[in-house]
C-alpha atoms as a PDB file:
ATOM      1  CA  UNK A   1      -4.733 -15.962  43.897  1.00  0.00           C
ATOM      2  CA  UNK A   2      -1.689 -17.026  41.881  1.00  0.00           C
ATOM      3  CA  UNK A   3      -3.470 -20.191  40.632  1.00  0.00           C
ATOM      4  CA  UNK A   4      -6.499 -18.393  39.562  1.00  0.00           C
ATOM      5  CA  UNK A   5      -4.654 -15.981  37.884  1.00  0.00           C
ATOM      6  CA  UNK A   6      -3.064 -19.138  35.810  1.00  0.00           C
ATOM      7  CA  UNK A   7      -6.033 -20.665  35.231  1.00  0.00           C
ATOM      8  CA  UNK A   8      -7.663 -17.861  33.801  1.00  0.00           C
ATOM      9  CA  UNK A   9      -5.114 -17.194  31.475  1.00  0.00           C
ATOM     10  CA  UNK A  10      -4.687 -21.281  30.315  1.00  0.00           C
ATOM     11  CA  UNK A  11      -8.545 -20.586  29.514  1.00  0.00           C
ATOM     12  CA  UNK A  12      -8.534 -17.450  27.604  1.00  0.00           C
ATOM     13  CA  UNK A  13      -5.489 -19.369  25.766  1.00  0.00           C
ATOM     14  CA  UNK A  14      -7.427 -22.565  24.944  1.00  0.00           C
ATOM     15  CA  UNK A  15     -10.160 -20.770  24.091  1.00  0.00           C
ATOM     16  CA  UNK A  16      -8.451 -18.442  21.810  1.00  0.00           C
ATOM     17  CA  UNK A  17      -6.655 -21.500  20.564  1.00  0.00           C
ATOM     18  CA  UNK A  18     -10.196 -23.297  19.966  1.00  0.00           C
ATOM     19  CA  UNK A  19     -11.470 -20.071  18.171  1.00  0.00           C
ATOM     20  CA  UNK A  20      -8.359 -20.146  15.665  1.00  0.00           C
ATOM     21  CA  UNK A  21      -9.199 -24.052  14.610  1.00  0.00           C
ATOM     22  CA  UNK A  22     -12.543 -22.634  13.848  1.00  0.00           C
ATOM     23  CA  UNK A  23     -12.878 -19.834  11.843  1.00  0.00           C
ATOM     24  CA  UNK A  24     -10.020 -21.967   9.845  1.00  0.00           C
ATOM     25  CA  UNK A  25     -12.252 -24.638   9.574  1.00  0.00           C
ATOM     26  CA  UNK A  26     -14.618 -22.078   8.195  1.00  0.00           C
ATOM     27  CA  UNK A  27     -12.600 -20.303   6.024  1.00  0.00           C
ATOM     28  CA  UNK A  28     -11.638 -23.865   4.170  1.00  0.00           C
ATOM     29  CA  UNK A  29     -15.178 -24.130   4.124  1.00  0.00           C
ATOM     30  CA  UNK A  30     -15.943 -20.351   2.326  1.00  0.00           C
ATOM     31  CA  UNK A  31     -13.047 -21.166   0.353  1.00  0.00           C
ATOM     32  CA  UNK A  32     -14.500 -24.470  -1.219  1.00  0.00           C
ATOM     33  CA  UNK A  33     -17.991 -22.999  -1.546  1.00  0.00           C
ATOM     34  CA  UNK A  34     -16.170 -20.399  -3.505  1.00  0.00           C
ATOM     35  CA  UNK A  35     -14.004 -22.514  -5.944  1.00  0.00           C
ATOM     36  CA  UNK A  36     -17.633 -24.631  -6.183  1.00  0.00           C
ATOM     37  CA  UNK A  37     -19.760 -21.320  -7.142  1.00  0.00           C
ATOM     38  CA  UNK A  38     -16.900 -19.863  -9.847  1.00  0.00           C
ATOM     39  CA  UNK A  39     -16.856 -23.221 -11.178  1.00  0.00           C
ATOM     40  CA  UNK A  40     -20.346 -23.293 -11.701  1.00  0.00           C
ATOM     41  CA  UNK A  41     -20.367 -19.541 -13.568  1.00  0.00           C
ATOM     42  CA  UNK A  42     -17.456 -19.828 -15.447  1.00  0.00           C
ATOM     43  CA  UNK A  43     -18.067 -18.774 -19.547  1.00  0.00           C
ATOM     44  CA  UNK A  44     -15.719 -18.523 -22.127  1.00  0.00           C
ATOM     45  CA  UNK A  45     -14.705 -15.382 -23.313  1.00  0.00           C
ATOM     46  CA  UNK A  46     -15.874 -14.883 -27.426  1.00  0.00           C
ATOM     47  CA  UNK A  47     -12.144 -15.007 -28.749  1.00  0.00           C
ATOM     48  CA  UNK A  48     -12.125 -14.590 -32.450  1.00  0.00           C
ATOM     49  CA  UNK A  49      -9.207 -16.653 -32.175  1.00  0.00           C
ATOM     50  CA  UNK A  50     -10.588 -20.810 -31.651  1.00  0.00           C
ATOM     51  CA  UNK A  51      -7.899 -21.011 -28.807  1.00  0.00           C
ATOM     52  CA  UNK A  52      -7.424 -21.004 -24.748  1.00  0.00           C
ATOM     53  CA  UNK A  53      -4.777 -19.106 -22.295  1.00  0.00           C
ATOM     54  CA  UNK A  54      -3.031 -20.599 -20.116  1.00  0.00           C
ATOM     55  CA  UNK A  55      -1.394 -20.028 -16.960  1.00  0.00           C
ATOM     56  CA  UNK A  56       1.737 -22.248 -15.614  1.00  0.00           C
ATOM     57  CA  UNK A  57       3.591 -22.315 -12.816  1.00  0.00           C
ATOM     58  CA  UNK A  58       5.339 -24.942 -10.184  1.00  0.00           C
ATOM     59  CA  UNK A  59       5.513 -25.864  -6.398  1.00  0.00           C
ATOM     60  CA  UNK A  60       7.195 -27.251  -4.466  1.00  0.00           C
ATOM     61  CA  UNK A  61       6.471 -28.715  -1.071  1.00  0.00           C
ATOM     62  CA  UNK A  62       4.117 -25.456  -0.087  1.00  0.00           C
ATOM     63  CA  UNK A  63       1.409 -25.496   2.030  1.00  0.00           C
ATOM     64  CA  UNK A  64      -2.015 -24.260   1.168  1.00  0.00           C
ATOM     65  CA  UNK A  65      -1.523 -21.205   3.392  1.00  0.00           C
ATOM     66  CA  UNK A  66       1.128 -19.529   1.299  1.00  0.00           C
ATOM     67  CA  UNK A  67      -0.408 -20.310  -2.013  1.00  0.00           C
ATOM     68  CA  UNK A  68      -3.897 -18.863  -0.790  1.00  0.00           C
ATOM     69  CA  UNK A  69      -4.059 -15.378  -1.856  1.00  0.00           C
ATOM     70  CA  UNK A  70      -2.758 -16.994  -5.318  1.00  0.00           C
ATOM     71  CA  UNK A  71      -5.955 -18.970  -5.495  1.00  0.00           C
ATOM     72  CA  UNK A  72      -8.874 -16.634  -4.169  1.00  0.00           C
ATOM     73  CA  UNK A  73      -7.225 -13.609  -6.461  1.00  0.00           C
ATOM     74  CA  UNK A  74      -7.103 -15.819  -9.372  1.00  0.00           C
ATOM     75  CA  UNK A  75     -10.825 -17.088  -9.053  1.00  0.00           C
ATOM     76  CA  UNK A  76     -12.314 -13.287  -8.073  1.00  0.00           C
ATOM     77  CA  UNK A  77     -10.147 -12.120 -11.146  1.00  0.00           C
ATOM     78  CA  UNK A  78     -12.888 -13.549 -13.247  1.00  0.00           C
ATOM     79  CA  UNK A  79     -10.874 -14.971 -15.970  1.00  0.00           C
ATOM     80  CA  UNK A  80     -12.361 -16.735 -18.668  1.00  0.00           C
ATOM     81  CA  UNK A  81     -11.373 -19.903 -21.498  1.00  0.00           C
ATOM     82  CA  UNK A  82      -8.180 -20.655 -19.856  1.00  0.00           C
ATOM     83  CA  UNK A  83      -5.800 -23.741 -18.011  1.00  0.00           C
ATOM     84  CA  UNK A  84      -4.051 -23.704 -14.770  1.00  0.00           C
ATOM     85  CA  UNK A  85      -1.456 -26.121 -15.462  1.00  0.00           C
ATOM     86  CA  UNK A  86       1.020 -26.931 -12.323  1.00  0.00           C
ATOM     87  CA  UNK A  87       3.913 -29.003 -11.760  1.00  0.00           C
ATOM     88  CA  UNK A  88       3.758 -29.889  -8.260  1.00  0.00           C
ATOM     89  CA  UNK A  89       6.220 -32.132  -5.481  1.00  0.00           C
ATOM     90  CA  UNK A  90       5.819 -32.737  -2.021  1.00  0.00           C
ATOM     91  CA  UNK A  91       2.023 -30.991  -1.578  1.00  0.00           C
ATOM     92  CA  UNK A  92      -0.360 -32.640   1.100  1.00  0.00           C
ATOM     93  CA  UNK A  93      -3.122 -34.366   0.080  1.00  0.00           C
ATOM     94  CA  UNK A  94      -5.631 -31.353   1.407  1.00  0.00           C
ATOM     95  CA  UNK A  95      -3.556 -28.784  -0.664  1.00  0.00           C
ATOM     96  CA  UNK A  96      -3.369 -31.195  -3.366  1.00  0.00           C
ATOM     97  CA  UNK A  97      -7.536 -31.514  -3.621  1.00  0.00           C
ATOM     98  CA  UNK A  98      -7.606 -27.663  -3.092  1.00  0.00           C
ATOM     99  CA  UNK A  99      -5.912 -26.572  -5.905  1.00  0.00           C
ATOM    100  CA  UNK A 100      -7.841 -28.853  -7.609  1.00  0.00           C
ATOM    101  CA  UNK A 101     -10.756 -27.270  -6.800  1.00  0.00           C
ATOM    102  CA  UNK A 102      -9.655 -24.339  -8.129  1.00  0.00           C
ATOM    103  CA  UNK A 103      -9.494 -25.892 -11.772  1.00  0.00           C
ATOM    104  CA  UNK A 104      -5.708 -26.781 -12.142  1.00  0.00           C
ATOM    105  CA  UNK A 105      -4.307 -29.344 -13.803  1.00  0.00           C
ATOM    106  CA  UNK A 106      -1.425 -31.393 -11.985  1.00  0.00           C
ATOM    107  CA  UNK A 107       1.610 -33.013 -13.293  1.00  0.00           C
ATOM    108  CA  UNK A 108       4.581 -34.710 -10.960  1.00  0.00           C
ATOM    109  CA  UNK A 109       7.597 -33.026 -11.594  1.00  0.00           C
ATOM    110  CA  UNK A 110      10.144 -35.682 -12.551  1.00  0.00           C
ATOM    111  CA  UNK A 111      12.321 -37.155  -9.626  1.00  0.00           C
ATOM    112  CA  UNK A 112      15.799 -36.612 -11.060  1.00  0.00           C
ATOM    113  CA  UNK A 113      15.009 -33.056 -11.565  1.00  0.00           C
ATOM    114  CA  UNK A 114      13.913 -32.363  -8.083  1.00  0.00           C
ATOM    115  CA  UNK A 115      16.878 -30.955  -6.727  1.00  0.00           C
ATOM    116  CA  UNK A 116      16.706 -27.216  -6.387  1.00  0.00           C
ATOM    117  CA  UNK A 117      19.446 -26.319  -8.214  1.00  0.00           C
ATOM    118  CA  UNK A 118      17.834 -28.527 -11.575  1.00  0.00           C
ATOM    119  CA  UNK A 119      14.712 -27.629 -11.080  1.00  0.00           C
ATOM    120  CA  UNK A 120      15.047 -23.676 -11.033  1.00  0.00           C
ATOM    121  CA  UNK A 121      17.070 -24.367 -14.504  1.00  0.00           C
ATOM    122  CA  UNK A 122      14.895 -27.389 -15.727  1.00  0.00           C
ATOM    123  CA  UNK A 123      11.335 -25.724 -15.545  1.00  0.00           C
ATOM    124  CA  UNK A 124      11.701 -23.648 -18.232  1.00  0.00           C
ATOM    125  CA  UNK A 125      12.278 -26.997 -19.930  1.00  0.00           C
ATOM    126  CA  UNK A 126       8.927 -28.308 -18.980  1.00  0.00           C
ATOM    127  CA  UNK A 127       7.098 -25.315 -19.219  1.00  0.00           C
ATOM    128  CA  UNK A 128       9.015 -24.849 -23.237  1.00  0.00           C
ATOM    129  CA  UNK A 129       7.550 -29.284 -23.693  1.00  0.00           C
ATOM    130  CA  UNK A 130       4.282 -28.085 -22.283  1.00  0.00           C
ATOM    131  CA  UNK A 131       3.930 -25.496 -24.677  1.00  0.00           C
ATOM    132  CA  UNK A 132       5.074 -26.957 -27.956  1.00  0.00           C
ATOM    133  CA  UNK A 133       3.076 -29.930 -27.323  1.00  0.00           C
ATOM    134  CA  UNK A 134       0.062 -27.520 -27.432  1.00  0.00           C
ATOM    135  CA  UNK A 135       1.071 -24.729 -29.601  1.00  0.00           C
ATOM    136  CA  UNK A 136      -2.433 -25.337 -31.225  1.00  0.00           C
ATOM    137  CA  UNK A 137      -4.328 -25.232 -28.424  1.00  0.00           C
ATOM    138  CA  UNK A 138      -3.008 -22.150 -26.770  1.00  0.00           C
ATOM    139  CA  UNK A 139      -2.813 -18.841 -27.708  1.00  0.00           C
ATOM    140  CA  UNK A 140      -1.309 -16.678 -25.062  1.00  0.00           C
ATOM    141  CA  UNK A 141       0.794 -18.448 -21.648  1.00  0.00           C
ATOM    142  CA  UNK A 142       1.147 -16.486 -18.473  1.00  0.00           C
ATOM    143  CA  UNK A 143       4.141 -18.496 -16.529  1.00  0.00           C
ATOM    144  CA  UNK A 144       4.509 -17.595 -12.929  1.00  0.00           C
ATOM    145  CA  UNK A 145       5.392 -17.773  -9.116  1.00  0.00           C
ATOM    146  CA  UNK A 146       2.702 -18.504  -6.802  1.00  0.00           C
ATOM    147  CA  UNK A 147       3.538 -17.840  -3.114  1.00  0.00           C
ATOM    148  CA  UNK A 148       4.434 -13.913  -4.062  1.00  0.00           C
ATOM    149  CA  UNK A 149       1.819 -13.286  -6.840  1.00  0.00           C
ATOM    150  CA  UNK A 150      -2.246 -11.964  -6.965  1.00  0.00           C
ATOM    151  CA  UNK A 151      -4.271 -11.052  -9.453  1.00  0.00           C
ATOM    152  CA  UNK A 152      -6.448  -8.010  -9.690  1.00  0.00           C
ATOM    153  CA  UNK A 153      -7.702  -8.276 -13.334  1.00  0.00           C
ATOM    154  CA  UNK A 154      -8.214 -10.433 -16.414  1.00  0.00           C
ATOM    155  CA  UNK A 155      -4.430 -10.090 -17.638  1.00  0.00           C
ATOM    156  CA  UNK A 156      -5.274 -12.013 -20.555  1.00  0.00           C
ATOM    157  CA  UNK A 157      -7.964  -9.387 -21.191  1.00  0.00           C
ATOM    158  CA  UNK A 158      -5.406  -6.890 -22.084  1.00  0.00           C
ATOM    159  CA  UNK A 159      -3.024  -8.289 -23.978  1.00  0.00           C
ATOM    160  CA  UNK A 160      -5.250  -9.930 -26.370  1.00  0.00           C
ATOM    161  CA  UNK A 161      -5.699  -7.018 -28.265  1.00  0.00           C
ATOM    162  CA  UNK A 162      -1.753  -6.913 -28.819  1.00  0.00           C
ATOM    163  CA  UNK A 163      -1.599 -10.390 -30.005  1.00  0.00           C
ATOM    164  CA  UNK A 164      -3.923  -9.592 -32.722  1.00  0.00           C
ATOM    165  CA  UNK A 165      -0.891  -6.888 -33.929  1.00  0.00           C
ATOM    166  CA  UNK A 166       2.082  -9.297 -33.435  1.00  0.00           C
ATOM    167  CA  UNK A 167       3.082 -11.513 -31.348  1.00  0.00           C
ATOM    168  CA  UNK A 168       5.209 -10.409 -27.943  1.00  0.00           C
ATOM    169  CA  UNK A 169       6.964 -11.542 -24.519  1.00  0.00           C
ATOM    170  CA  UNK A 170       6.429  -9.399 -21.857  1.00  0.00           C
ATOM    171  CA  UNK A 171       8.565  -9.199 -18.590  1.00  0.00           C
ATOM    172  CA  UNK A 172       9.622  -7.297 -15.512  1.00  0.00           C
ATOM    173  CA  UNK A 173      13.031  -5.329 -15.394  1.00  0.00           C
ATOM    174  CA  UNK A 174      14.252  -4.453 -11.864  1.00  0.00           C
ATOM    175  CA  UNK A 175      16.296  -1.612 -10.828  1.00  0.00           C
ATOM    176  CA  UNK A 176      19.329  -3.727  -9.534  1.00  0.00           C
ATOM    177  CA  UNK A 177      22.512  -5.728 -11.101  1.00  0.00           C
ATOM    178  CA  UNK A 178      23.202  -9.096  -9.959  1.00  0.00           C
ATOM    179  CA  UNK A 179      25.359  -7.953  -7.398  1.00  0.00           C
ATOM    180  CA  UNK A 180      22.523  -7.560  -5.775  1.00  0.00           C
ATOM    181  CA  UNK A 181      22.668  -9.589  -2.404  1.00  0.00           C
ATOM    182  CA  UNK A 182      19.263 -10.863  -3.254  1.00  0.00           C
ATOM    183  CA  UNK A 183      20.474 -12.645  -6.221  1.00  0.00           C
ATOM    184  CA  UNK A 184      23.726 -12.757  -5.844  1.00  0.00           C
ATOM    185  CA  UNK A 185      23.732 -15.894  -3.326  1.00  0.00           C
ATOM    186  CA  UNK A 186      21.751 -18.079  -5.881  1.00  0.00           C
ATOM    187  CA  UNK A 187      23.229 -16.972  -9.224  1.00  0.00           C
ATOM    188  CA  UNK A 188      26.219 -17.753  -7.873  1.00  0.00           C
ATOM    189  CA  UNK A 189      25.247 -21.725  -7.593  1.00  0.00           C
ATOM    190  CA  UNK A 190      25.019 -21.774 -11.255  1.00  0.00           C
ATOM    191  CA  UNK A 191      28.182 -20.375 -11.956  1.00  0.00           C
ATOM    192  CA  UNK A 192      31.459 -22.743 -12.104  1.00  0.00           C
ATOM    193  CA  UNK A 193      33.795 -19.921 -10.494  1.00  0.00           C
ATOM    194  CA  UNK A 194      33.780 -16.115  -9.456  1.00  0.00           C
ATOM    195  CA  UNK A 195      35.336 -15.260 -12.461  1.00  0.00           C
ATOM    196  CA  UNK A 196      32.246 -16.614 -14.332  1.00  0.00           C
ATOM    197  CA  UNK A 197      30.156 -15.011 -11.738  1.00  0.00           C
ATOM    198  CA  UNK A 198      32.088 -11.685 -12.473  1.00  0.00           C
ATOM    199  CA  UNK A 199      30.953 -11.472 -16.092  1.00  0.00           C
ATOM    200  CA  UNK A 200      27.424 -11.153 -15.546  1.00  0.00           C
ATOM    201  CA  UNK A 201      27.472  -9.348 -12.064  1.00  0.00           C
ATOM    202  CA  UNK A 202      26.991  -6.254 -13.445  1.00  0.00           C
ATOM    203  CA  UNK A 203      23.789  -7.103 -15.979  1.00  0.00           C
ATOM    204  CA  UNK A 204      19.973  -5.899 -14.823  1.00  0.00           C
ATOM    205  CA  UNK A 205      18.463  -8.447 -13.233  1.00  0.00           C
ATOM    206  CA  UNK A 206      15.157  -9.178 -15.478  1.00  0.00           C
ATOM    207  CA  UNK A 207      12.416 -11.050 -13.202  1.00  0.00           C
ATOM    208  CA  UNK A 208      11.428 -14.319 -14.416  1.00  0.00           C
ATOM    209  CA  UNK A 209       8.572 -14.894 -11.510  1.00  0.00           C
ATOM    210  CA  UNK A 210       5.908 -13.164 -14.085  1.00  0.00           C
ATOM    211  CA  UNK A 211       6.389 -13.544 -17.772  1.00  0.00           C
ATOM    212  CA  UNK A 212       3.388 -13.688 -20.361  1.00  0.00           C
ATOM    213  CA  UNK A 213       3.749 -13.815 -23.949  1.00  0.00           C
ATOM    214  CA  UNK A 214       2.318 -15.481 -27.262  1.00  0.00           C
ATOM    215  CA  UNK A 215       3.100 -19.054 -26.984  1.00  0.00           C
ATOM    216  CA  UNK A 216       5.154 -18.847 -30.019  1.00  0.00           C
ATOM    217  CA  UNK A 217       7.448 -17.173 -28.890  1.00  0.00           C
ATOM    218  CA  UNK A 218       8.184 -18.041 -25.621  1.00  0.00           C
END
């Protein structure tokens, strides 16, 4: 009775298991049916501006699961005359083609800057090259983390009309001080000593995972 009792679980198991693999396999498949169809529909806005958008950000070593809901938000946001431009490391070939897919541009982040420490300081510095380099071609930039962030609208949509008035940086201020044991940990990397650490402790922490602005002047 025992045995059956085993078996009939290993089976329900397997066949749960077998299930999983499958509507994955499925899903990959909706997904790339998806990024094929927005493709496909995609037509610029009617800026009165000759110039795109453009949204940046960087990964490391993710897999395609985490940077999902990035993706599918980003293509059912609708968004129109704009780059994806991503600096990527240590992505599988799969997640590599699927963010393709999805329209992005890739470029290798440099090897000596690969350590986590450089990079969190030296991305700003390729985002900054990116940007000057194309300061003609781009009107507003919308730099920004991936595993954590959706879209539910055109965010470009919005702040066009500002642009038109002057140009602007817009960012996130949170309700903490860099005492904060969220930061704290990591700010305190970049800091030679705790008396350096000390002098800052006590500023607002202001979020750097979303900022968009006029190219300009970020």
């Amino acid at each position: 009775m025992f045995n059956i009792f085993i078996f009939i679980v290993l089976n329900k198991f397997l066949f749960s298991e077998s299930n999983s693999k499958l509507n994955i396999s499925k899903e990959i498949k909706f997904d790339l049916n998806q990024y094929k169809l927005s493709k496909e529909n995609v037509n610029p806005r009617n800026l009165e501006f000759d110039k795109k958008n453009v949204i940046i950000s960087i990964i490391k070593g993710y897999s395609w699961s985490l940077m999902r809901p990035f993706f599918i938000s980003l293509i059912s946001a609708n968004i129109k005359n704009y780059d994806l431009i991503l600096f990527v490391d240590k992505l599988s070939e799969e997640t590599l083609n699927k963010i393709k897919l999805c329209g992005a541009t890739i470029h290798e982040i440099p090897e000596k800057y690969l350590d986590y420490k450089e990079l969190v300081k030296y991305k700003w510095k390729l985002y900054d090259n990116l940007l000057k380099e194309n300061k003609e071609k781009y009107n507003l930039d919308f730099t920004t983390d991936i595993r954590d962030v959706i879209f539910q609208k055109d965010i470009f949509k919005y702040f066009e009309n500002k642009q038109n008035k002057k140009p602007f940086i817009g960012f996130t201020l949170e309700d903490i001080n860099l005492r904060n044991p969220v930061n704290k940990h990591w700010v305190k990397q970049f800091c030679e000593n705790n008396e350096e650490y000390n002098e800052i402790a006590d500023k607002q922490v202001i979020s750097g995972g979303t900022i968009i602005s006029s190219v300009n002047i970020f």
